[in-house]
PDB file of N, CA and C in Angstrom:
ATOM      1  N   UNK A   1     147.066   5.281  84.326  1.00  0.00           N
ATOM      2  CA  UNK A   1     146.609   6.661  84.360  1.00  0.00           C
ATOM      3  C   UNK A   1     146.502   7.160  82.926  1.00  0.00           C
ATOM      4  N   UNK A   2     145.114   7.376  82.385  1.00  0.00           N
ATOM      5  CA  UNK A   2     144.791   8.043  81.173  1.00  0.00           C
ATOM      6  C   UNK A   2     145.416   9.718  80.709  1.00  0.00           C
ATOM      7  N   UNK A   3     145.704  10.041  82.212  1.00  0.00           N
ATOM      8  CA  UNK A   3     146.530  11.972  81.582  1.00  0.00           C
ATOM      9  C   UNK A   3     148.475  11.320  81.044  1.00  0.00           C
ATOM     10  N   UNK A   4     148.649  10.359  81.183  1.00  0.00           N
ATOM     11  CA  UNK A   4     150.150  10.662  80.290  1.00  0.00           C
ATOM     12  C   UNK A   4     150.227  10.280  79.053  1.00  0.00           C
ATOM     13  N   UNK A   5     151.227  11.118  78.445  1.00  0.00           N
ATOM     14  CA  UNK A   5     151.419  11.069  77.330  1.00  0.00           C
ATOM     15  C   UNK A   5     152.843  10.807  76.621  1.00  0.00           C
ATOM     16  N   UNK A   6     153.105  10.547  75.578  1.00  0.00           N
ATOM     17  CA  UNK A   6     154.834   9.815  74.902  1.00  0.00           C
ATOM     18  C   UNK A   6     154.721  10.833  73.817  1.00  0.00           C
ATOM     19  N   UNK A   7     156.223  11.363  73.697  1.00  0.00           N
ATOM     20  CA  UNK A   7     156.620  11.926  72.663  1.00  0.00           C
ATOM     21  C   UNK A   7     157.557  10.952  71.715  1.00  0.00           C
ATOM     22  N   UNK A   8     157.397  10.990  70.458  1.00  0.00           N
ATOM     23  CA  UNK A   8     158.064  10.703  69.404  1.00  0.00           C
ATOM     24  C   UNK A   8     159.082  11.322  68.781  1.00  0.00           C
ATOM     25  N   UNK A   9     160.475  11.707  69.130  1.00  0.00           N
ATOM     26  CA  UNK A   9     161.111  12.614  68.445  1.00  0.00           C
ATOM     27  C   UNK A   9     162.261  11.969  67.579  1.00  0.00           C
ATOM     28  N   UNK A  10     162.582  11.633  66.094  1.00  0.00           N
ATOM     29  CA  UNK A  10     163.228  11.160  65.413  1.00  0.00           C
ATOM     30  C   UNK A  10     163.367  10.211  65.806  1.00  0.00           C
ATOM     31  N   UNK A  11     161.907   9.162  65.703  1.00  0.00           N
ATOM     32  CA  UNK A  11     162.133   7.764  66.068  1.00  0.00           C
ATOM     33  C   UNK A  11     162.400   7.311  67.802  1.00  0.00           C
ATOM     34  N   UNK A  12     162.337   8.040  68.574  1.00  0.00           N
ATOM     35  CA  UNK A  12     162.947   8.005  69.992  1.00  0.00           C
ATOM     36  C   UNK A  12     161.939   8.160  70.650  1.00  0.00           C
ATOM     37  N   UNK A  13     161.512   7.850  71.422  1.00  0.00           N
ATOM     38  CA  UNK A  13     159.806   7.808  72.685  1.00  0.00           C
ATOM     39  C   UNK A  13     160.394   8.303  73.490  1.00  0.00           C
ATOM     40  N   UNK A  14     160.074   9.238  74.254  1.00  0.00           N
ATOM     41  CA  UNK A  14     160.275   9.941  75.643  1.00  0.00           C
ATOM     42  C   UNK A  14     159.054  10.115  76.445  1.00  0.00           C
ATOM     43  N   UNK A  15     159.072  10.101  77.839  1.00  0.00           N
ATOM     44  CA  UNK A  15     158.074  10.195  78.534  1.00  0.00           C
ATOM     45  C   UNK A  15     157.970   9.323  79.517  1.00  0.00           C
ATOM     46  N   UNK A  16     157.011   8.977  80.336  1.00  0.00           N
ATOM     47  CA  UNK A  16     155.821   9.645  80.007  1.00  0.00           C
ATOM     48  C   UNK A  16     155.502  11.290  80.742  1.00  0.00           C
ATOM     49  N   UNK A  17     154.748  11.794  80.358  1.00  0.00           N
ATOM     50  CA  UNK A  17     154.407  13.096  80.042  1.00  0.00           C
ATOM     51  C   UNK A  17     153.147  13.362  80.764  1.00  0.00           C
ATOM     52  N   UNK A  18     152.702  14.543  81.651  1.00  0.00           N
ATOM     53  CA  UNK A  18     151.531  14.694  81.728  1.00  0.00           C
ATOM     54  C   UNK A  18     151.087  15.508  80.911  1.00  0.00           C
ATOM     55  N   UNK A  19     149.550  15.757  80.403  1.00  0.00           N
ATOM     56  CA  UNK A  19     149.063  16.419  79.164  1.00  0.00           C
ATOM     57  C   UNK A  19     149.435  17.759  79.441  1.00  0.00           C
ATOM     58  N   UNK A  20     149.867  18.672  80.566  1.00  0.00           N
ATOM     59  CA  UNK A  20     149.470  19.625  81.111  1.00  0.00           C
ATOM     60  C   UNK A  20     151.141  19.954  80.847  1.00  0.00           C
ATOM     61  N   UNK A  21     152.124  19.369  80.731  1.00  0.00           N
ATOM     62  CA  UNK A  21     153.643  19.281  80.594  1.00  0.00           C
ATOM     63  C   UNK A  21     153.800  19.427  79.610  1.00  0.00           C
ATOM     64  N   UNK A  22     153.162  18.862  78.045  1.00  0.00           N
ATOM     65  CA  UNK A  22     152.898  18.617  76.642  1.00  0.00           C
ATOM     66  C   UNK A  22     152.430  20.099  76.661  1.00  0.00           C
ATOM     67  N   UNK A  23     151.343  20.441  77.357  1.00  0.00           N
ATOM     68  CA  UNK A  23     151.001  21.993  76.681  1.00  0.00           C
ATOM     69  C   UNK A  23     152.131  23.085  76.849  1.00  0.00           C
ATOM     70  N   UNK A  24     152.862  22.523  78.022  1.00  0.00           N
ATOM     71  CA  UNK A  24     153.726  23.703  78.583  1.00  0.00           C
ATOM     72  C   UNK A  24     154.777  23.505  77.243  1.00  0.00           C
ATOM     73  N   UNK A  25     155.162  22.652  76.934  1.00  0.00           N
ATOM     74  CA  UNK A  25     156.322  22.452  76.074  1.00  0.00           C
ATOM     75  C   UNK A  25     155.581  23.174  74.420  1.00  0.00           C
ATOM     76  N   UNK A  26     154.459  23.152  74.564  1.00  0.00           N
ATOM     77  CA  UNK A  26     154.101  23.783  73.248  1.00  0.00           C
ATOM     78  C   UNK A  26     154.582  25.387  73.401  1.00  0.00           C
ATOM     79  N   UNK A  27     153.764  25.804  74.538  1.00  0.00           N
ATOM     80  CA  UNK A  27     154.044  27.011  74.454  1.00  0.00           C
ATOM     81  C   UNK A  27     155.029  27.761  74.622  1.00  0.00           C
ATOM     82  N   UNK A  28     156.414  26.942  75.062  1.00  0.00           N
ATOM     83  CA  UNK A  28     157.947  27.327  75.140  1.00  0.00           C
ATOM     84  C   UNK A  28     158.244  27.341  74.150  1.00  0.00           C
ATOM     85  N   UNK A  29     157.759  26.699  73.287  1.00  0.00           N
ATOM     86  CA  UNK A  29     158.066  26.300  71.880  1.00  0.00           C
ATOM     87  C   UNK A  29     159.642  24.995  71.564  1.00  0.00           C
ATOM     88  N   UNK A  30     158.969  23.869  72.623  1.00  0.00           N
ATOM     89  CA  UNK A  30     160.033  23.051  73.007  1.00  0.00           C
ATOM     90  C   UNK A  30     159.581  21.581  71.700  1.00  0.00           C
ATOM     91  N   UNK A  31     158.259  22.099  71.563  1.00  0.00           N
ATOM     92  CA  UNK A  31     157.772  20.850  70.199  1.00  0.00           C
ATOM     93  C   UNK A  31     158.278  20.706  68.987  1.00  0.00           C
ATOM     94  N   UNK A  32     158.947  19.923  68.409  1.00  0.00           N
ATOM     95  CA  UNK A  32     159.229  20.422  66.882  1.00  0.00           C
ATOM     96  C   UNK A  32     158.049  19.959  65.780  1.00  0.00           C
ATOM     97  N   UNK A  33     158.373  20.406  64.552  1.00  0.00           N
ATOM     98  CA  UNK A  33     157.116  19.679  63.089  1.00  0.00           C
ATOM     99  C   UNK A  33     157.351  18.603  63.139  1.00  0.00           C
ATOM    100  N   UNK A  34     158.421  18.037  63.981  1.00  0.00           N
ATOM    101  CA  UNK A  34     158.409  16.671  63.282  1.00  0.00           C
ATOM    102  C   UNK A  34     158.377  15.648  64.709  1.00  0.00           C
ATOM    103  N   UNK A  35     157.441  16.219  66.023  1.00  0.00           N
ATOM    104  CA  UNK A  35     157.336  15.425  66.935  1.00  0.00           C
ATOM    105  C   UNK A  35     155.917  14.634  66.565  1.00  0.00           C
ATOM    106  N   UNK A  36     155.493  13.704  67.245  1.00  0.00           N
ATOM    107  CA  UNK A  36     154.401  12.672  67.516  1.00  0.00           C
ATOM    108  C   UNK A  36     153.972  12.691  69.055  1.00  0.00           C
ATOM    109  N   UNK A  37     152.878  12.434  69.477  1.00  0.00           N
ATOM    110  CA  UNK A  37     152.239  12.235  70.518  1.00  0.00           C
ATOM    111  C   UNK A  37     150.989  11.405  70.725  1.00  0.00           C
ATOM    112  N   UNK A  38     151.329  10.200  71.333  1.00  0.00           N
ATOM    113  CA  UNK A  38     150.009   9.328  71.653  1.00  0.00           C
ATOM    114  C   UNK A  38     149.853   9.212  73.034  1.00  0.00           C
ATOM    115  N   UNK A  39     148.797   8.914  73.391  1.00  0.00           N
ATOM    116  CA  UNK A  39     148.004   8.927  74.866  1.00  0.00           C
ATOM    117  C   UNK A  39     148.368   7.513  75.301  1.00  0.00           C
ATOM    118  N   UNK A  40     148.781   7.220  76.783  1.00  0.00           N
ATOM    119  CA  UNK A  40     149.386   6.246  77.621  1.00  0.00           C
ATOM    120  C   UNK A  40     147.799   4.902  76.757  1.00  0.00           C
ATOM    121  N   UNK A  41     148.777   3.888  76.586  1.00  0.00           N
ATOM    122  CA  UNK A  41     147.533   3.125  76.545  1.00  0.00           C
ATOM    123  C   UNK A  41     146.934   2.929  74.999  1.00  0.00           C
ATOM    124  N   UNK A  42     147.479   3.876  74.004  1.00  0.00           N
ATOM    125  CA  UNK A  42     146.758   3.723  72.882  1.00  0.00           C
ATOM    126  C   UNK A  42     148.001   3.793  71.793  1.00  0.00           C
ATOM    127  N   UNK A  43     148.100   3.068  70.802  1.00  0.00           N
ATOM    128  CA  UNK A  43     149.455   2.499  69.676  1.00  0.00           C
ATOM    129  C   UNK A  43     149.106   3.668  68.454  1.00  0.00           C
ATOM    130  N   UNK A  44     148.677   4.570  68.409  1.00  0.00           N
ATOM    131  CA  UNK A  44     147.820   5.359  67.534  1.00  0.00           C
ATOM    132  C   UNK A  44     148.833   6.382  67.542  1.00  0.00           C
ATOM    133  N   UNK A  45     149.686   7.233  66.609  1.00  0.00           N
ATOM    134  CA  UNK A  45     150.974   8.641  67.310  1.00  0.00           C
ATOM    135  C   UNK A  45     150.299   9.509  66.013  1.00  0.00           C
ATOM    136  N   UNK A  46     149.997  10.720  66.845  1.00  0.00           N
ATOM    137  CA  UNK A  46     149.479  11.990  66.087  1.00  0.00           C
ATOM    138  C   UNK A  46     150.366  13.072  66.355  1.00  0.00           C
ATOM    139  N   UNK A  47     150.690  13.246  65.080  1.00  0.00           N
ATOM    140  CA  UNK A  47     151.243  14.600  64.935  1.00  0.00           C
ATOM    141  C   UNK A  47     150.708  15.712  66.346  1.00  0.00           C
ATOM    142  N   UNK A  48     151.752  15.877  66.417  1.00  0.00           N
ATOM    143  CA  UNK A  48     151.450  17.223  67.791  1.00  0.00           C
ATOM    144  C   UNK A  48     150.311  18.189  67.536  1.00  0.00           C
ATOM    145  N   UNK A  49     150.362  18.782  66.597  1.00  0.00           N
ATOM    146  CA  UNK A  49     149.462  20.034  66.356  1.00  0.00           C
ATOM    147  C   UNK A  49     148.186  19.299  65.824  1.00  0.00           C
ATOM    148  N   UNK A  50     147.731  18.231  65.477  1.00  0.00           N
ATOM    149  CA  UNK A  50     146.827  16.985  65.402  1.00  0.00           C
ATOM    150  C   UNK A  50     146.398  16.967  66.749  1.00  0.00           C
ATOM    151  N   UNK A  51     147.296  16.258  67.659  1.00  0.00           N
ATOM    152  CA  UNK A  51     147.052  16.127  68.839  1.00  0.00           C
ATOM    153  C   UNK A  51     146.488  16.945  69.592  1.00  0.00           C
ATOM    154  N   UNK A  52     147.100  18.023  69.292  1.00  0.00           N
ATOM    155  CA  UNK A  52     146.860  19.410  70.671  1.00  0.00           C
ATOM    156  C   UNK A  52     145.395  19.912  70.089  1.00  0.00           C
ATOM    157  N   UNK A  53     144.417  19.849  68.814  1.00  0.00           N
ATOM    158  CA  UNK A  53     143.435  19.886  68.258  1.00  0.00           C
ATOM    159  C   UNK A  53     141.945  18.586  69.586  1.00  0.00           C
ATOM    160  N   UNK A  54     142.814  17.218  69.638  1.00  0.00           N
ATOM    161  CA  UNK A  54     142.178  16.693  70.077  1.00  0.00           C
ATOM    162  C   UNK A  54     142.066  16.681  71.617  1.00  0.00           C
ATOM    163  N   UNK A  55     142.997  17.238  72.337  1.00  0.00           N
ATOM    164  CA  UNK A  55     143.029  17.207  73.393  1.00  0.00           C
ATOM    165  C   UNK A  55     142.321  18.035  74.458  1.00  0.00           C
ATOM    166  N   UNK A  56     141.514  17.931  75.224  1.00  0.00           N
ATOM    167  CA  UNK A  56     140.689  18.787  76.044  1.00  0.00           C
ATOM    168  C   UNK A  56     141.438  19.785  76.498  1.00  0.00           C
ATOM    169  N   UNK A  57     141.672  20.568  76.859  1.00  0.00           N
ATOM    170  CA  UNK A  57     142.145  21.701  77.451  1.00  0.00           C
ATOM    171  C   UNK A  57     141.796  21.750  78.747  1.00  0.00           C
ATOM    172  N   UNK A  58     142.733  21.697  79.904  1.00  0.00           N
ATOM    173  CA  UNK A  58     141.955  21.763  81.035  1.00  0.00           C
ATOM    174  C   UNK A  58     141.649  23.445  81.348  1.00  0.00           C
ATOM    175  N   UNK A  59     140.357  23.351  82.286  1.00  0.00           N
ATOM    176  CA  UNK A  59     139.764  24.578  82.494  1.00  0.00           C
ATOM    177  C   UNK A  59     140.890  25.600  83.284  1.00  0.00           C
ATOM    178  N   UNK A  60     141.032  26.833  83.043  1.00  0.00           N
ATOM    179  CA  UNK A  60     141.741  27.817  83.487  1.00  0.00           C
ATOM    180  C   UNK A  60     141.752  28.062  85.261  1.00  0.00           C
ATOM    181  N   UNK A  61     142.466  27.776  85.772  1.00  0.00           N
ATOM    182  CA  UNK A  61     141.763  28.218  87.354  1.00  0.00           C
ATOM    183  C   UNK A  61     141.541  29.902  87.834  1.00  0.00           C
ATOM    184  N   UNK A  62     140.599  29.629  88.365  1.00  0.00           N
ATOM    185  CA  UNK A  62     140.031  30.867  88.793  1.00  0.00           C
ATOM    186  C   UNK A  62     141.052  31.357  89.804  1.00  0.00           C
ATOM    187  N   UNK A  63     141.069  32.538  89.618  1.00  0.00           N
ATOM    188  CA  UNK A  63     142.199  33.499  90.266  1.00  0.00           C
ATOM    189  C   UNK A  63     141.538  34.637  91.309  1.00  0.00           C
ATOM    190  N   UNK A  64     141.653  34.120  92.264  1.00  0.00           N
ATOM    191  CA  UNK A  64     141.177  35.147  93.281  1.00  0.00           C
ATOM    192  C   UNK A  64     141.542  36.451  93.369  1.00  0.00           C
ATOM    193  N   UNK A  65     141.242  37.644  92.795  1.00  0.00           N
ATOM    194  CA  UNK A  65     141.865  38.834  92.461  1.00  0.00           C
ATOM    195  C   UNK A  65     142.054  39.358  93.735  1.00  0.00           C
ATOM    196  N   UNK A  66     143.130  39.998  94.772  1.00  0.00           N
ATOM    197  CA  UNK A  66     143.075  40.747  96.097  1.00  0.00           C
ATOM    198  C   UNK A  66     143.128  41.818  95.651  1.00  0.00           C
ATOM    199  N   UNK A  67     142.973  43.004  97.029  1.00  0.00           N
ATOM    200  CA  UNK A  67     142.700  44.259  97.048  1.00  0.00           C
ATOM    201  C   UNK A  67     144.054  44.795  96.254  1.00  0.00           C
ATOM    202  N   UNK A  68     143.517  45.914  95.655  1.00  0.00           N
ATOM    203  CA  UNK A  68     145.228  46.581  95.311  1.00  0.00           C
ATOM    204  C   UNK A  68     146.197  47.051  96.461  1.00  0.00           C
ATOM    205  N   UNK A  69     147.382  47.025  96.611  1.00  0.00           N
ATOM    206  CA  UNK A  69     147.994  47.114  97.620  1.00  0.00           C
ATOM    207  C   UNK A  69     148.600  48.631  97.626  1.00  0.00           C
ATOM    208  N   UNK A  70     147.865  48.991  98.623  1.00  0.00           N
ATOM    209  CA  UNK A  70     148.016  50.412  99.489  1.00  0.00           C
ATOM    210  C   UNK A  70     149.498  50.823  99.405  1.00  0.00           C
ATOM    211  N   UNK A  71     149.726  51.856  98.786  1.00  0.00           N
ATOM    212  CA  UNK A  71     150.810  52.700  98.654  1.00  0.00           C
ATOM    213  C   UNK A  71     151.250  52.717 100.295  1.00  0.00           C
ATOM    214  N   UNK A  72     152.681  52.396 100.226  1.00  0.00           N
ATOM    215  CA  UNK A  72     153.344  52.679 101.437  1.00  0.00           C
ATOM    216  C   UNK A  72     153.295  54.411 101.735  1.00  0.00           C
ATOM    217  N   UNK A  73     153.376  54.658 103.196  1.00  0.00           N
ATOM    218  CA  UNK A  73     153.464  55.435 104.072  1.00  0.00           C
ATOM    219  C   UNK A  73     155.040  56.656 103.617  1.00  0.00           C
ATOM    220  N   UNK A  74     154.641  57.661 103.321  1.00  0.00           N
ATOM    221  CA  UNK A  74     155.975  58.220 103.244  1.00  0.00           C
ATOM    222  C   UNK A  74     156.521  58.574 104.610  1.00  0.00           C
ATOM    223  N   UNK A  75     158.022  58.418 104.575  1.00  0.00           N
ATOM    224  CA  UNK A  75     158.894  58.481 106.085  1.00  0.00           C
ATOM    225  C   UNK A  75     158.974  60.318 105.959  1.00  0.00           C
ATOM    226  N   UNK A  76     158.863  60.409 107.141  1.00  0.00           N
ATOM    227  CA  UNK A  76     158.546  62.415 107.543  1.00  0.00           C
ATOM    228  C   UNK A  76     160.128  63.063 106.939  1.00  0.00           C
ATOM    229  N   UNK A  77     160.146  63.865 106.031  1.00  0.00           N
ATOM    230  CA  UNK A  77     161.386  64.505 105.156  1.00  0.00           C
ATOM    231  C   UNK A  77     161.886  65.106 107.056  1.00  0.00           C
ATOM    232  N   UNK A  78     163.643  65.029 106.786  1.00  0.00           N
ATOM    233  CA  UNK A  78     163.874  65.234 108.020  1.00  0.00           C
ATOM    234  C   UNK A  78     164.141  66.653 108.054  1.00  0.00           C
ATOM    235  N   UNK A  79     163.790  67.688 108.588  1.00  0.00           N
ATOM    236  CA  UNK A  79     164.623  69.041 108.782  1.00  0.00           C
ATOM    237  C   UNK A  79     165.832  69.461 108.657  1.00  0.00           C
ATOM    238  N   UNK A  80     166.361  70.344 107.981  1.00  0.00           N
ATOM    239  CA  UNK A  80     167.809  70.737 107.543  1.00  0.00           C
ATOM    240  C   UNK A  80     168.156  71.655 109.264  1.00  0.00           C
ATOM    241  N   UNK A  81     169.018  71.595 109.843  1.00  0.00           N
ATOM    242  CA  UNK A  81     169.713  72.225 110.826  1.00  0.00           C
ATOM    243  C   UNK A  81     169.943  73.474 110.441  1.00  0.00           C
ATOM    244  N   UNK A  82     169.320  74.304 111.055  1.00  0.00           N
ATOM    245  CA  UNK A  82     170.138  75.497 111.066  1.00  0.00           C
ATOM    246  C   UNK A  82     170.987  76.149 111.204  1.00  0.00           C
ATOM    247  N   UNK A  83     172.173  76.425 110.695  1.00  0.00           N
ATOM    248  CA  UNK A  83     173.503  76.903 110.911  1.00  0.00           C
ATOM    249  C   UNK A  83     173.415  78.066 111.894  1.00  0.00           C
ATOM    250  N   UNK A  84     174.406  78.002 112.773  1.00  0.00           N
ATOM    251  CA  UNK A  84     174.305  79.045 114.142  1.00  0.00           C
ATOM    252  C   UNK A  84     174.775  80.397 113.634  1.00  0.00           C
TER     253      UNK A  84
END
């Protein structure tokens, strides 16, 4: 499978990784300056922010927007009793 990917962190390979796991970890900010990342299959390790340059981005999914949701119903204020 061409979507995984290996991290390099101080000499240490972890993974494998899907590309989509790699982005998430960017944006947690779980990557350090001094990680590496090569694609399943290829001996080639690019700097992360190298990497994330070459990597396709998968397309955003479309988000079905629903109706805005209707303010609930107020419950009828109850009447104060009249003292006799």
């Amino acid at each position: 499978m061409k979507d995984l990917v290996y991290l390099s962190r101080a000499f240490v390979e972890f993974g494998p990784f899907s590309k989509k796991e790699i982005l998430d970890f960017q944006k947690r900010g779980i990557l350090s300056a001094a990680d590496y990342l090569r694609d399943e299959g290829s001996d080639t390790w690019l700097h992360y922010q190298e990497w994330l340059t070459v990597v396709p981005m998968p397309a955003p999914k479309l988000v079905k927007k629903s109706a805005p949701a209707k303010p609930a119903a107020k419950a009828p204020a109850k009447k104060a009793k009249k003292a006799a």
